[in-house]
Protein backbone atom coordinates (compact mmCIF):
# COMPACT_ATOMS: atom_id res chain seq x y z
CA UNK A 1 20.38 -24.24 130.36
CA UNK A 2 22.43 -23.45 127.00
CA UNK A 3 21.52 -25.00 123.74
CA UNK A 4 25.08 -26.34 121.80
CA UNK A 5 24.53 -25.89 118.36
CA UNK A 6 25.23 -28.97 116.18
CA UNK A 7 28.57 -27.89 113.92
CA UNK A 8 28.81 -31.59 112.35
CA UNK A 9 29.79 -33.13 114.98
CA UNK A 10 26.63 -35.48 115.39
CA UNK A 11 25.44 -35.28 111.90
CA UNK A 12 28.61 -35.22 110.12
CA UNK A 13 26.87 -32.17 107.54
CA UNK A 14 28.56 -28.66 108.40
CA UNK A 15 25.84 -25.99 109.24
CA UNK A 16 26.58 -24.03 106.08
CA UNK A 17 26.29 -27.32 103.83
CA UNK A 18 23.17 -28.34 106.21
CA UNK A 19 21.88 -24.92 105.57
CA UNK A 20 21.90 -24.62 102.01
CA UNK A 21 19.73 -28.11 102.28
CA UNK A 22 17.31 -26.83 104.72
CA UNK A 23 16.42 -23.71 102.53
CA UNK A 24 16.37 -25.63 99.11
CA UNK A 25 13.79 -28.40 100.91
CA UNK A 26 11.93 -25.29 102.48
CA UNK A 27 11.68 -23.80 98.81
CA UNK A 28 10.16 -27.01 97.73
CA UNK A 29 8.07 -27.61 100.36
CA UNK A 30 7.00 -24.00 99.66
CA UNK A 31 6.20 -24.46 96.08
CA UNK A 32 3.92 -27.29 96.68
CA UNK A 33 1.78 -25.86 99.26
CA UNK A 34 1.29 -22.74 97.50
CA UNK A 35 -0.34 -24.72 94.43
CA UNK A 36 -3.08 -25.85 97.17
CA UNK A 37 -3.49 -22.05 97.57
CA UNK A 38 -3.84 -21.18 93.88
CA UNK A 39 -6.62 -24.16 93.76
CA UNK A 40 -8.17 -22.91 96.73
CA UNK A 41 -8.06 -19.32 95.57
CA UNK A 42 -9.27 -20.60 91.53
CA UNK A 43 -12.27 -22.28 93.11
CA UNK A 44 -13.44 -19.10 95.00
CA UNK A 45 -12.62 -16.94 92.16
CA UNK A 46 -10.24 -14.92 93.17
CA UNK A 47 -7.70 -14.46 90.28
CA UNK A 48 -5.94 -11.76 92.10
CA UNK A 49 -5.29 -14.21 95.17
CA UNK A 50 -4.14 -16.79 92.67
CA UNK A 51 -2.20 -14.59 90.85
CA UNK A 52 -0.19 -13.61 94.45
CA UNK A 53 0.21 -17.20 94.95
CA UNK A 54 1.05 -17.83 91.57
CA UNK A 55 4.41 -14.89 91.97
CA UNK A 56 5.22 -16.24 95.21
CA UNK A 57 5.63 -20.08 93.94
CA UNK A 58 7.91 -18.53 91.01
CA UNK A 59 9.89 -16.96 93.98
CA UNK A 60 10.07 -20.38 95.80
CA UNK A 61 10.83 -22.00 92.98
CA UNK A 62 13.86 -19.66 92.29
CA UNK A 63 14.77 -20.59 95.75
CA UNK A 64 15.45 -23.86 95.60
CA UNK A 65 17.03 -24.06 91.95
CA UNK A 66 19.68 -21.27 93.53
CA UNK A 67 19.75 -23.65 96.65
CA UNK A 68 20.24 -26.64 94.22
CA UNK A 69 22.68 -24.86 92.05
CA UNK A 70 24.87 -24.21 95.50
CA UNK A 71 24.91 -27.78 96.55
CA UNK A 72 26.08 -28.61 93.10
CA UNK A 73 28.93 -26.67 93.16
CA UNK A 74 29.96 -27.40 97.02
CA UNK A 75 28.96 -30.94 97.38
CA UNK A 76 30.01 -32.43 94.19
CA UNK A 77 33.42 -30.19 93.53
């Protein structure tokens, strides 16, 4: 059995539009778990840990201003 990808047809949102909002709410979603991490990792001591954490919810945070920044442009032109 073959899986149809959904093109817009039953959501109405193209792929690339729905896309761009998966990854920006992934970014998110990203950058508030991670700050559970940097607690957890505080509370055991480990600044290095936190400090991994720390980079990696600046990335995800880049992540979904770019994301945001694309919708922007593409969704309200």
């Amino acid at each position: 059995m073959t899986m149809s990808m959904e093109t817009g047809q039953i959501t109405g949102t193209l792929d690339k539009d729905y896309n761009i909002i998966w990854f920006t709410e992934a970014c998110l979603r990203n950058a508030l778990k991670l700050e559970t991490y940097i607690q957890d990792a505080e509370r055991a001591g480990d600044a290095e840990l936190a400090d991994f954490f720390r980079r990696a919810q600046t990335e995800s945070r880049k992540g979904a201003e770019q994301g945001k920044q694309l919708l922007r442009g593409r969704l309200f032109a």
